[in-house]
Protein backbone atom coordinates (compact mmCIF):
# COMPACT_ATOMS: atom_id res chain seq x y z
CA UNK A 1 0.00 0.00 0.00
CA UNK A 2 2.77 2.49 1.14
CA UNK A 3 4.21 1.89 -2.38
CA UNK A 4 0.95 2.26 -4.57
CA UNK A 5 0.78 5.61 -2.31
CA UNK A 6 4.04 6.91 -2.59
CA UNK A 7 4.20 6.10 -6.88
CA UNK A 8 0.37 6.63 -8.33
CA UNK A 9 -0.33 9.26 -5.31
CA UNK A 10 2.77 11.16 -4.11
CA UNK A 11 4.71 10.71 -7.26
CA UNK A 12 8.05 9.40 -5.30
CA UNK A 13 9.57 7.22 -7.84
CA UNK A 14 13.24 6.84 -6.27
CA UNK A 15 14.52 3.98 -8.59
CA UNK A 16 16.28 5.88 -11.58
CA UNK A 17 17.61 3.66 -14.55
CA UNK A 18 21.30 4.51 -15.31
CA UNK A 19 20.63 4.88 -19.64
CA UNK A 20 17.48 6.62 -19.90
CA UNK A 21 15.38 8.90 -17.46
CA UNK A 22 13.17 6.62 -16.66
CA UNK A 23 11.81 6.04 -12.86
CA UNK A 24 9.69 3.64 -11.11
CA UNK A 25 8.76 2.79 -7.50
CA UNK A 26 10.16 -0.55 -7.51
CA UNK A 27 13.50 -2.17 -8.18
CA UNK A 28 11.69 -5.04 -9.89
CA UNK A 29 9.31 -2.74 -12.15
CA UNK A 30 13.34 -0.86 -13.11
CA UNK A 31 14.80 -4.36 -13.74
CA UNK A 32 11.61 -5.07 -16.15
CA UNK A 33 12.45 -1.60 -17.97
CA UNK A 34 16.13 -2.72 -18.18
CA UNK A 35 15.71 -5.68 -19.73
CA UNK A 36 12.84 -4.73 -21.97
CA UNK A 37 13.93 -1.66 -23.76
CA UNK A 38 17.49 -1.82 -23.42
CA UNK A 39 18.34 -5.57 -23.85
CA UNK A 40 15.62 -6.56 -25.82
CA UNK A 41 14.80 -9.15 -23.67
CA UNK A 42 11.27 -9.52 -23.85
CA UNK A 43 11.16 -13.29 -21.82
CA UNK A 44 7.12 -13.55 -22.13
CA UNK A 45 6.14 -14.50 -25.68
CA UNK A 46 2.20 -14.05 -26.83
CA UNK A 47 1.29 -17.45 -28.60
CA UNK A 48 -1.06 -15.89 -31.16
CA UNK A 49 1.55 -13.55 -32.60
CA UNK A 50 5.16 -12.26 -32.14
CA UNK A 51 4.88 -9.98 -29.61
CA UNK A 52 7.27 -9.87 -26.61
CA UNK A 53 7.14 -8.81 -23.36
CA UNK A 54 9.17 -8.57 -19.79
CA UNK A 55 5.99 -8.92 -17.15
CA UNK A 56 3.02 -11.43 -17.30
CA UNK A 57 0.94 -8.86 -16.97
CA UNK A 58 1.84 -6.88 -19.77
CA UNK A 59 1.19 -9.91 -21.92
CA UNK A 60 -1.96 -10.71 -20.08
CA UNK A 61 -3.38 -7.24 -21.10
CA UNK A 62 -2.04 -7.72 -24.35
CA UNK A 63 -3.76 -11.38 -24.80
CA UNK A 64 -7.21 -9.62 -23.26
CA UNK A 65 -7.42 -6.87 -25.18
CA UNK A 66 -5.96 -7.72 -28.86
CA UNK A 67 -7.07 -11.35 -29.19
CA UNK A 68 -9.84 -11.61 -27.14
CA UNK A 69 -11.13 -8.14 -27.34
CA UNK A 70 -12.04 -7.73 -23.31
CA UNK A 71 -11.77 -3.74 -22.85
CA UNK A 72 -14.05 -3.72 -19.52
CA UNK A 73 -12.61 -0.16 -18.33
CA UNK A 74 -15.42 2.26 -20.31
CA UNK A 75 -14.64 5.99 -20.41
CA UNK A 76 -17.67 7.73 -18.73
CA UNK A 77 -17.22 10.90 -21.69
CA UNK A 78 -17.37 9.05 -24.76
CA UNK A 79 -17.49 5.20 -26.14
CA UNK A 80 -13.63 4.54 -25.70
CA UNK A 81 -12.95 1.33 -24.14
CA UNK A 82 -9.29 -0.02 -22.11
CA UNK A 83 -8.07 -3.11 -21.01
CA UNK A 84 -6.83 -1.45 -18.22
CA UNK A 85 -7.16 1.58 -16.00
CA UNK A 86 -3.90 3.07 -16.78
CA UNK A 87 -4.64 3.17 -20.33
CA UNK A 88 -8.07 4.70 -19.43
CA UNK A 89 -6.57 7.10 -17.60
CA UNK A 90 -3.78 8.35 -20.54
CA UNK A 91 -6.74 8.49 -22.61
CA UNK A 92 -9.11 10.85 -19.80
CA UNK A 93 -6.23 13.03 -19.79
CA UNK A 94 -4.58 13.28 -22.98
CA UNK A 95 -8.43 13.52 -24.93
CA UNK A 96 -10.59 15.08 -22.26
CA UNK A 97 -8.11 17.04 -20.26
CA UNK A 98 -6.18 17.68 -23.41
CA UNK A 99 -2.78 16.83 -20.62
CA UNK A 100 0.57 16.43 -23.23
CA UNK A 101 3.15 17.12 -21.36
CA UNK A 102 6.04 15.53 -22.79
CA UNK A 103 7.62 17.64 -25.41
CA UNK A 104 9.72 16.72 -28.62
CA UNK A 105 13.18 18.58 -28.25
CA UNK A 106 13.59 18.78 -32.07
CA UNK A 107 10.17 20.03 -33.38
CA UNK A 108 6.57 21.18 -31.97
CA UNK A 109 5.09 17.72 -31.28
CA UNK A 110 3.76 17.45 -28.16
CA UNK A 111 2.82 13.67 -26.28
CA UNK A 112 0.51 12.32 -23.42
CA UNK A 113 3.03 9.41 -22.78
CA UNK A 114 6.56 9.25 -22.79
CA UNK A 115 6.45 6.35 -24.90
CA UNK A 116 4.56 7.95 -27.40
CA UNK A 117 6.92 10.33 -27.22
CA UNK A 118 10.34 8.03 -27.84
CA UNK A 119 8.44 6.58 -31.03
CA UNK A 120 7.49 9.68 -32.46
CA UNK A 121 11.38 11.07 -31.89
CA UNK A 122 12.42 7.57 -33.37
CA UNK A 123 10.24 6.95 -36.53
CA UNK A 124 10.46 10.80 -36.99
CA UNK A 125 13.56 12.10 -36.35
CA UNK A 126 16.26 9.05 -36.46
CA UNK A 127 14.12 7.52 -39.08
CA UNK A 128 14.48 4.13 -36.92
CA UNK A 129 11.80 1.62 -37.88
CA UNK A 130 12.34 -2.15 -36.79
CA UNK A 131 8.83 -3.50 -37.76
CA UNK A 132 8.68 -4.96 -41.30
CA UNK A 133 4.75 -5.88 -43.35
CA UNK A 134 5.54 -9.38 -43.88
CA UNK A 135 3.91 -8.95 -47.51
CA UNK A 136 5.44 -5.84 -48.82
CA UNK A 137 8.54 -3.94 -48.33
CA UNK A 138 6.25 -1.41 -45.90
CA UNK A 139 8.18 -0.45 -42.15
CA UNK A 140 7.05 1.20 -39.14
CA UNK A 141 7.94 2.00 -35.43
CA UNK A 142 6.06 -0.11 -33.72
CA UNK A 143 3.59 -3.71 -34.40
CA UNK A 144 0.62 -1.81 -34.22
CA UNK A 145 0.89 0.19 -37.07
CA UNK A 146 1.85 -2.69 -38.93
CA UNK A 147 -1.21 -4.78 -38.04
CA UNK A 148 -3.54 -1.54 -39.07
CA UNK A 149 -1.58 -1.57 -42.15
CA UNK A 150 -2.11 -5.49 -42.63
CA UNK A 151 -5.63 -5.40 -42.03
CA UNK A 152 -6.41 -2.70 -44.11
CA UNK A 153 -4.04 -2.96 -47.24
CA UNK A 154 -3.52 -6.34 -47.77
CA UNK A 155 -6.63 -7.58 -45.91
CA UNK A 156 -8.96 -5.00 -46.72
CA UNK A 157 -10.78 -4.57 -43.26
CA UNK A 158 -12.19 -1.69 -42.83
CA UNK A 159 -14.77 -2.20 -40.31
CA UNK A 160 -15.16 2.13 -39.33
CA UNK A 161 -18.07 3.34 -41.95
CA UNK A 162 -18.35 7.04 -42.64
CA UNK A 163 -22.21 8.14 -41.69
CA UNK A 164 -22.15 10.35 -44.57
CA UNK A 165 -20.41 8.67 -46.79
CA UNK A 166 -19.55 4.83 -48.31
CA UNK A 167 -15.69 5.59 -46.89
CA UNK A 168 -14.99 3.21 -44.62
CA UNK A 169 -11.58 2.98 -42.47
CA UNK A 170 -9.21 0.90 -40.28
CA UNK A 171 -9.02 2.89 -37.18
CA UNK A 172 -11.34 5.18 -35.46
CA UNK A 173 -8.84 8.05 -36.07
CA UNK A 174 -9.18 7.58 -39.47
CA UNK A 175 -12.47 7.81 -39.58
CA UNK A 176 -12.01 10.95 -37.80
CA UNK A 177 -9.81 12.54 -39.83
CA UNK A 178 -12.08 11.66 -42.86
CA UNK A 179 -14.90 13.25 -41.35
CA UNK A 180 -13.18 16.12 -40.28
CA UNK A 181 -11.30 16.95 -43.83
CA UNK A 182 -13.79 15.99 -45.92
CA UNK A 183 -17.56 16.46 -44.37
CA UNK A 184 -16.30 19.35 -41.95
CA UNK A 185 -13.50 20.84 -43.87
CA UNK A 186 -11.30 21.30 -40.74
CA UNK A 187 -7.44 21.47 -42.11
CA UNK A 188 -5.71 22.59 -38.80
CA UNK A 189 -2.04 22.27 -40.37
CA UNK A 190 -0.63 24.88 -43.06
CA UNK A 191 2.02 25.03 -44.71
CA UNK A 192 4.37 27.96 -44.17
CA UNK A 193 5.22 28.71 -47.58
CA UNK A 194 1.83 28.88 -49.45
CA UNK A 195 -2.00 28.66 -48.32
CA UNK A 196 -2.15 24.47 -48.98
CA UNK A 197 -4.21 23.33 -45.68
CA UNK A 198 -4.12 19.72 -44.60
CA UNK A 199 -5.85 17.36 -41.86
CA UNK A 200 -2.82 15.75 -41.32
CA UNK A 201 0.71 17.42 -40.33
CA UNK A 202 2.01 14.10 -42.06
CA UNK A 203 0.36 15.60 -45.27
CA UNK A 204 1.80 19.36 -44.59
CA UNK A 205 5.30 17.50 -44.31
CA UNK A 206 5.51 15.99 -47.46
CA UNK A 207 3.66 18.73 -49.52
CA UNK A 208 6.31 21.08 -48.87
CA UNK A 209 8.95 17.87 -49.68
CA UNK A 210 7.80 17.65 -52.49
CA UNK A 211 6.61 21.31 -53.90
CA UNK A 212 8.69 23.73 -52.19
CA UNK A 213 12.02 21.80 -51.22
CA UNK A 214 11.55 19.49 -54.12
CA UNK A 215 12.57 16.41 -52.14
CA UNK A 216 11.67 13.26 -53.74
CA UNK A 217 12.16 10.30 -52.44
CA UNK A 218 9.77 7.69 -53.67
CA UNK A 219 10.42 6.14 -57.68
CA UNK A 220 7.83 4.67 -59.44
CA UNK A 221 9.36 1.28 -61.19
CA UNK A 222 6.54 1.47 -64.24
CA UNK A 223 7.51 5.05 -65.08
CA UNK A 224 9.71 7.98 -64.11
CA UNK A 225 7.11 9.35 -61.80
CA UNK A 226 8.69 10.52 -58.22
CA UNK A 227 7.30 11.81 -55.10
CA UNK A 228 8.18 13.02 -51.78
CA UNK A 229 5.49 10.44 -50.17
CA UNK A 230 4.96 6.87 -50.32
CA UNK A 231 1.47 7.48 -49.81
CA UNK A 232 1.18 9.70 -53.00
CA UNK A 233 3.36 6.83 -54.84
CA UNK A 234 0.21 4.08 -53.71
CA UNK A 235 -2.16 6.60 -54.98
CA UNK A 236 -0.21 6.82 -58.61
CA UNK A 237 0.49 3.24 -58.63
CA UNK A 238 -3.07 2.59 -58.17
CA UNK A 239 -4.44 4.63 -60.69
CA UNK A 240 -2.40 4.78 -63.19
CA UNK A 241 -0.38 1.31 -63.58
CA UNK A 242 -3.11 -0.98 -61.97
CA UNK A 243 -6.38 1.17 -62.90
CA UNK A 244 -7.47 0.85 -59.28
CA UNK A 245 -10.25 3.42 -58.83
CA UNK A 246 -12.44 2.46 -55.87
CA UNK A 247 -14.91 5.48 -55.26
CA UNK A 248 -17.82 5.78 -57.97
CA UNK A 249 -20.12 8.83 -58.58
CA UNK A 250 -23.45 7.99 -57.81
CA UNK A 251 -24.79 10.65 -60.79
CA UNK A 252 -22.11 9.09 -63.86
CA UNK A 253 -19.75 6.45 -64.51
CA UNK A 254 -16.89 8.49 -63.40
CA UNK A 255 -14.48 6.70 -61.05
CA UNK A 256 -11.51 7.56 -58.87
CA UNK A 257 -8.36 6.60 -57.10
CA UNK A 258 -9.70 8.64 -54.17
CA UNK A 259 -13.07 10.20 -52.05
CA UNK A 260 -10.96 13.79 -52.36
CA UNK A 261 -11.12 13.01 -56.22
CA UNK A 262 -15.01 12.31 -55.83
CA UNK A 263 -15.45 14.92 -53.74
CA UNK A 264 -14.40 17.61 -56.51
CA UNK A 265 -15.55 15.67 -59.44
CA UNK A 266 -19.18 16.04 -57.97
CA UNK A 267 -18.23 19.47 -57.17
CA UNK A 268 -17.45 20.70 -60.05
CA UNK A 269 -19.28 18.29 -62.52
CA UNK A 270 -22.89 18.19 -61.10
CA UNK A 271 -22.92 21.02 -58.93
CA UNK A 272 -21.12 23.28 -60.92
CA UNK A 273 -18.78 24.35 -57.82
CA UNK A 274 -15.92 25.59 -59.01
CA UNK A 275 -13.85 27.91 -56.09
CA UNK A 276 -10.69 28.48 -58.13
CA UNK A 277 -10.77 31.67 -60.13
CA UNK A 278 -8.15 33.33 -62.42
CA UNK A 279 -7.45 36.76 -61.01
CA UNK A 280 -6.71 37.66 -64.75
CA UNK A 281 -9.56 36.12 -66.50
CA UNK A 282 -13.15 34.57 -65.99
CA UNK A 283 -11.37 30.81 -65.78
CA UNK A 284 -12.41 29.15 -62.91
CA UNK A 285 -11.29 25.32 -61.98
CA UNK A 286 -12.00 22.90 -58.63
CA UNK A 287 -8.64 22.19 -58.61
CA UNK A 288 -5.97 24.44 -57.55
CA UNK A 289 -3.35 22.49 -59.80
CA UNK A 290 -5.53 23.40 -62.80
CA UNK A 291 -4.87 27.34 -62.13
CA UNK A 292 -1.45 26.80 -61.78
CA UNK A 293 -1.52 24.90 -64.76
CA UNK A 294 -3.60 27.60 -66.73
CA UNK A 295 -1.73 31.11 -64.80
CA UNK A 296 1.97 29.32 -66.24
CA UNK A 297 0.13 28.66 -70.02
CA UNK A 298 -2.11 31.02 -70.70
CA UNK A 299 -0.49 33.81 -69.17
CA UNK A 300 3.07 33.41 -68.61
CA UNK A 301 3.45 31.17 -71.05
CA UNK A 302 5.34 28.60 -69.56
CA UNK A 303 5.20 25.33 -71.22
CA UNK A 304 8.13 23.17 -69.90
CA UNK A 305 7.66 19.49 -71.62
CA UNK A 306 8.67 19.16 -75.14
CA UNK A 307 7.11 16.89 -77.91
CA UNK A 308 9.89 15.00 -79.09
CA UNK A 309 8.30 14.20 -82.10
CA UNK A 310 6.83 17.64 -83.22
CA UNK A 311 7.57 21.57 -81.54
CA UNK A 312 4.47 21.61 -79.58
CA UNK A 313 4.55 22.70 -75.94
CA UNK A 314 2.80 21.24 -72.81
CA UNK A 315 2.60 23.45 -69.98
CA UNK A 316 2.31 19.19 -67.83
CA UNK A 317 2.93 15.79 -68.56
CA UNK A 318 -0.23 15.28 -68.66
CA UNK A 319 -0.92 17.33 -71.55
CA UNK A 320 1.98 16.07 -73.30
CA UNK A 321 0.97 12.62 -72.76
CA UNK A 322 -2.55 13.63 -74.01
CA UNK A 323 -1.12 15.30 -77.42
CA UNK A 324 1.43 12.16 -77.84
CA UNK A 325 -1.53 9.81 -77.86
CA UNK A 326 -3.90 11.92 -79.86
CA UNK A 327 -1.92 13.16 -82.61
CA UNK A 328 1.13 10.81 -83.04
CA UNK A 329 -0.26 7.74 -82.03
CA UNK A 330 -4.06 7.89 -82.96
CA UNK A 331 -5.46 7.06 -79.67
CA UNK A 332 -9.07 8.32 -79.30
CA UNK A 333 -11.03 6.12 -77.19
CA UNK A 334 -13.92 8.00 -76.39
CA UNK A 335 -16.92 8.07 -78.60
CA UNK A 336 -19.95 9.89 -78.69
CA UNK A 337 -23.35 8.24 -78.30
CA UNK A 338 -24.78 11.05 -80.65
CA UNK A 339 -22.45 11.12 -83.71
CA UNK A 340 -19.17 9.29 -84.95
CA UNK A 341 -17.30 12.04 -82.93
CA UNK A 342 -14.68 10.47 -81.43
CA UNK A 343 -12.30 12.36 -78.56
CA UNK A 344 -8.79 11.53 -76.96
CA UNK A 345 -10.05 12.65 -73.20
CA UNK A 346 -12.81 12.59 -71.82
CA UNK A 347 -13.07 16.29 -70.85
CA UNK A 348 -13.51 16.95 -74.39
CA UNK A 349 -16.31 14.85 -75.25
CA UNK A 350 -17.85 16.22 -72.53
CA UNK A 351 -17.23 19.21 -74.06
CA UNK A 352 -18.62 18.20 -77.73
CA UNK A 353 -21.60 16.79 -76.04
CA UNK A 354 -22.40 20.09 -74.47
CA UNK A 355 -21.81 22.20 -77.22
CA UNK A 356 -22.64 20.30 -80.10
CA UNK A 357 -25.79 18.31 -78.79
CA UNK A 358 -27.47 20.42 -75.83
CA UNK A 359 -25.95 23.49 -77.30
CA UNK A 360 -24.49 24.47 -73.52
CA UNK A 361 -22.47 27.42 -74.15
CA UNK A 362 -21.83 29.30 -70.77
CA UNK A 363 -18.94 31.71 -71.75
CA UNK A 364 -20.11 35.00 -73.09
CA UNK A 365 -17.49 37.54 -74.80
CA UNK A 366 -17.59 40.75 -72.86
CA UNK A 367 -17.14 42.64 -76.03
CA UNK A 368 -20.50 41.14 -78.18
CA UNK A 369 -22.66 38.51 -78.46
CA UNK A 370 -20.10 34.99 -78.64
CA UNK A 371 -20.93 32.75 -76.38
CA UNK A 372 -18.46 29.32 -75.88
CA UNK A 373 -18.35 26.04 -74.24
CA UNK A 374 -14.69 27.11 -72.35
CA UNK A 375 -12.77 30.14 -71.31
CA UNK A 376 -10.17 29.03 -73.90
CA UNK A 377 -12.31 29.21 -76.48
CA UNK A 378 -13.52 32.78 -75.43
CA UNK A 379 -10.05 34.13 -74.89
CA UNK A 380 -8.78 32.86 -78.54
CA UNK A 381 -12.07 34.49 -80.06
CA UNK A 382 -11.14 37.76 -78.04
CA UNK A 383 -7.60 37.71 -78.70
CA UNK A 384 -8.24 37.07 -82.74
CA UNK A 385 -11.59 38.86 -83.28
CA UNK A 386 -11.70 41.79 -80.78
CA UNK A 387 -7.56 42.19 -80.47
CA UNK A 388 -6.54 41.40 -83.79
CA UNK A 389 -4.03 39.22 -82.86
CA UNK A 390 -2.79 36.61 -85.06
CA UNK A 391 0.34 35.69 -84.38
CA UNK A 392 0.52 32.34 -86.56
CA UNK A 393 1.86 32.98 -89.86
CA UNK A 394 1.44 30.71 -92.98
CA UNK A 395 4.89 30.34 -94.58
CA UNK A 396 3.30 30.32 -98.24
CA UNK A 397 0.89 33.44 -97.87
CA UNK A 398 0.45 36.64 -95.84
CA UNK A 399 -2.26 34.34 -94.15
CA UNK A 400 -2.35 34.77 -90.14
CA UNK A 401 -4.41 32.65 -88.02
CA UNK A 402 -4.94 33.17 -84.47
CA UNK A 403 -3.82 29.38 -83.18
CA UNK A 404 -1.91 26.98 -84.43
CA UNK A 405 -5.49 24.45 -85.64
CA UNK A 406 -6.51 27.09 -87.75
CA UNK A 407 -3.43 27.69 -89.39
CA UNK A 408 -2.56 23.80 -89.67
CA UNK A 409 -6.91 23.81 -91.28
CA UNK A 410 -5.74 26.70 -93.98
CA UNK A 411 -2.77 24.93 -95.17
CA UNK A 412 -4.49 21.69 -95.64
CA UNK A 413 -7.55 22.96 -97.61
CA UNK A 414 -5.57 26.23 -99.74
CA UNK A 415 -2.10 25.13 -100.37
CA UNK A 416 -2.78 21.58 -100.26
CA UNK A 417 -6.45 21.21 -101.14
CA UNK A 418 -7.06 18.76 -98.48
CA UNK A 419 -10.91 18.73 -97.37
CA UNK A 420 -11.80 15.55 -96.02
CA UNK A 421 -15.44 15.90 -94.90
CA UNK A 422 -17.93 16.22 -97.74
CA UNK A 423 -21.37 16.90 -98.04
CA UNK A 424 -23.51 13.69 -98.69
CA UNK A 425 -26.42 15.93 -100.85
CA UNK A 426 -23.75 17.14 -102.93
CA UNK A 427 -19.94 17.28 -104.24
CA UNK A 428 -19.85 20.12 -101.72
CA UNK A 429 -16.06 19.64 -99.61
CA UNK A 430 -14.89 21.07 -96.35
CA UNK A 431 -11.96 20.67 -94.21
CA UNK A 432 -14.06 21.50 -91.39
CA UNK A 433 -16.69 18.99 -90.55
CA UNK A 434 -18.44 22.24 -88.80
CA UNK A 435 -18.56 24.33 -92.76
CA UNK A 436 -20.68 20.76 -94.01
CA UNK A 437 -22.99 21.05 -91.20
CA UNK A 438 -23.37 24.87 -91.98
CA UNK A 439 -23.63 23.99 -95.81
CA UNK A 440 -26.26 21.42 -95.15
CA UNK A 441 -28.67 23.40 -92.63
CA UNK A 442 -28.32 26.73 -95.62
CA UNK A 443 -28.39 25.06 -98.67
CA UNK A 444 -29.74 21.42 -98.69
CA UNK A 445 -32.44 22.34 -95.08
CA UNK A 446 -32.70 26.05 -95.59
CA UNK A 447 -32.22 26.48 -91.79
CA UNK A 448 -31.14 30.24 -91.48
CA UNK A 449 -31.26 31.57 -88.02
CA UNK A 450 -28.77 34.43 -88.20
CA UNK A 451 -30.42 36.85 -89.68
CA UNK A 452 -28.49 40.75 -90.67
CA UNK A 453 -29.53 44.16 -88.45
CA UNK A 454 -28.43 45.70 -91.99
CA UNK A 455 -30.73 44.23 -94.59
CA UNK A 456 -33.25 40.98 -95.09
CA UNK A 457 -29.74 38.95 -95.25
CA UNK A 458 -30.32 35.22 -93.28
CA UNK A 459 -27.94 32.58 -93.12
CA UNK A 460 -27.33 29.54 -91.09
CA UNK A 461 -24.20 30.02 -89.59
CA UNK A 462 -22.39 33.39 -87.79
CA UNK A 463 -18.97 33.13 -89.33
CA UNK A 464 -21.51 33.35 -92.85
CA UNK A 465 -23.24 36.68 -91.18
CA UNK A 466 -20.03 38.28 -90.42
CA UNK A 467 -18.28 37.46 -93.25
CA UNK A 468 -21.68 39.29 -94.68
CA UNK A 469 -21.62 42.42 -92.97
CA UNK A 470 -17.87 43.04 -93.59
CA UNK A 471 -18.63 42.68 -97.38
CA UNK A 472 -21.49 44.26 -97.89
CA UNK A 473 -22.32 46.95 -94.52
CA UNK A 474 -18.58 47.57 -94.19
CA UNK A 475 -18.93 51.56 -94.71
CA UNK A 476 -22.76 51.23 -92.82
């Protein structure tokens, strides 16, 4: 009794160990610590599994509460069970107290336990991790984290399920931390260096690894993708090598690797949510990559990645890869249900779908009446019609066209009298499928819906009413 008063109630721990500042009340508990974390001697041995321990009782806790799942100690502020009353009480105090009083000497982490404490400084800081996955190359600090990552990667239990969601996780903190990032929006950690926000300081860690120090330490072996996390390497394993994509929209058949990747898809797709606007232009994008991607194009004009097999310009690999496909290779697996269109991504089906089929054009020209499916599309128009600019120039005429596809469409059908799409009424060529479907509704259908502010002029198409008015109502 004196003891139990002296160590749990008057804090008099007089037995110091000689390596470490650990104390304890007993010689015998010190000669357990001794021989457990600095010789390694762990003499009781679970028979279910590896672990190790000094005392019986430590491996009659651990045989009560892993294997046979007997937690009787019940926190009386939430639904957290212990197999003990020591662990209850770490958990009263470090959750409900909000007690960490043991500090990391090398960075802001704070810990309820000093155990807690020596495995954060070791898998952190000394980068020490002695527990191996015995089905993948994967390492931690200590067994738990190892059986979390068993059970969920390579055994797929995930018995936490989102209440808002179909996510489902391994650990109750997961679950947390899903719920909190994704159906709260509480990112507590940002970086220092830019506005990125993150749930996890794990996350903050290796985003500015990998975007603002440029550290990379993870390879892909399919491909010369590299990363600063092997979490992000899973992710880009998954999706692009394997073609894992577990989270399906409800609304389309649009999968992804991950429920952040849902979560914008349906965002932006279906609710039209798009929070990332171009302080230089009306483009907007969910994704904050995607206006970084479009500030360095479109108006820096930064495009880094090299076609190797023409001089066009991506401003990502992505875009490259897209190009490569599309134009060198032939690759265009996405067909239209409408038409034989046939596009390389499916963005720009989409795209053709909307325009060409529901007629969805939501970008007006603040200078007349245009309207466009994209802010691309409303910029060139601007740039070529409003601005005059024109800054491709045909090497056999004084011919300028405003983007490369226009001037690469002249030199087919005038210098080299290419016009593949032809009317099927007539003998009646374009090399625009767009000029046969304007040919057809004014000639063969008589469809004329543009009709000239001028005179009793009506045509079928606008580029036919401009080209109009500048011929005949130039001086008007």
């Amino acid at each position: 009794m004196e003891k139990h008063i002296n160590s749990v109630h008057l804090g008099i721990k007089s037995h110091k160990c000689t390596i470490c500042d650990f104390q304890t009340a007993t010689k015998s508990y010190l000669k357990h610590h001794i021989n457990s974390k600095h010789l390694g001697q762990g003499n009781h041995e679970c028979s279910h599994c590896d672990f190790q321990t000094a005392t019986k009782r430590r491996l009659k806790i651990h045989m009560e509460s892993v294997h046979l799942g007997l937690r009787d100690h019940k926190c009386s502020q939430c639904d957290y069970r212990a197999a003990n009353k020591g662990t209850l009480k770490i958990h009263v105090e470090s959750v409900h107290l909000g007690l960490k009083n043991h500090k990391c000497s090398q960075c802001d982490y704070i810990a309820y336990e000093k155990s807690i404490l020596t495995k954060h400084t070791n898998s952190v800081h000394l980068g020490i991790k002695n527990y191996k996955c015995s089905h993948c190359d994967y390492r931690a600090s200590n067994r738990y984290t190892i059986k979390t990552h068993t059970d969920s990667v390579h055994l797929g239990l995930r018995n936490h399920n989102c209440s808002h969601c179909d996510y489902r996780a391994a650990t109750k903190r997961l679950l947390k931390l899903h719920t909190e990032s994704v159906h709260l929006g509480l990112k507590k950690y940002k970086c220092t260096h830019c506005d990125y926000k993150a749930n996890r300081k794990s996350h903050v860690i290796a985003h500015v690894n990998s975007v603002h120090l440029n550290i990379k330490g993870f390879n892909c072996s399919h491909c010369d993708y590299r990363t600063s996390s092997r979490r992000y390497l899973t992710m880009h394993i998954n999706r692009k090598h394997l073609g894992i994509k577990e989270h399906k929209c409800s609304q389309c058949d649009y999968q992804s690797a991950t429920t952040n990747e849902l979560k914008v898809h349906m965002e932006s797709v279906h609710l039209g949510l798009k929070k990332h606007k171009c302080s230089q232009c009306d483009f907007r994008t969910a994704h904050k990559r995607s206006l970084k991607i479009h500030m360095e194009s479109v108006h820096l004009g930064l495009k880094k990645h090299e076609c190797s097999q023409c001089d066009y310009r991506a401003a990502n690999k992505g875009s490259l890869k897209i190009h490569m496909e599309s134009v060198h290779l032939g690759l265009r697996n996405h067909k239209c249900s409408h038409c034989d269109y046939v596009a390389y991504a499916r963005s720009n089906l989409t795209k053709h779908i909307n325009t060409v089929h529901l007629g969805i054009k939501n970008y007006k020209c603040s200078h007349c009446d245009y309207w466009a499916p994209d802010g691309y599309t409303i910029k060139t128009h601007t740039d070529s019609v409003h601005l005059g600019l024109r800054n491709h120039k045909c090497s056999q005429c004084d011919y300028r066209a405003a983007t490369k596809s226009l001037l690469k469409l002249h030199t087919e059908s005038v210098h080299l009298s290419l016009k593949k799409y032809k009317c099927t009424h007539c003998d009646y060529k374009a090399n625009r499928k767009s000029h046969v479907i304007e040919h057809v509704n004014n000639v063969h259908l008589n469809i004329k819906v543009f009709n000239c502010s001028h005179c009793d002029y009506q045509t079928s198409s606008r580029r036919y009413l401009t080209m109009h008015i500048k011929s005949k109502h130039k001086r008007t």
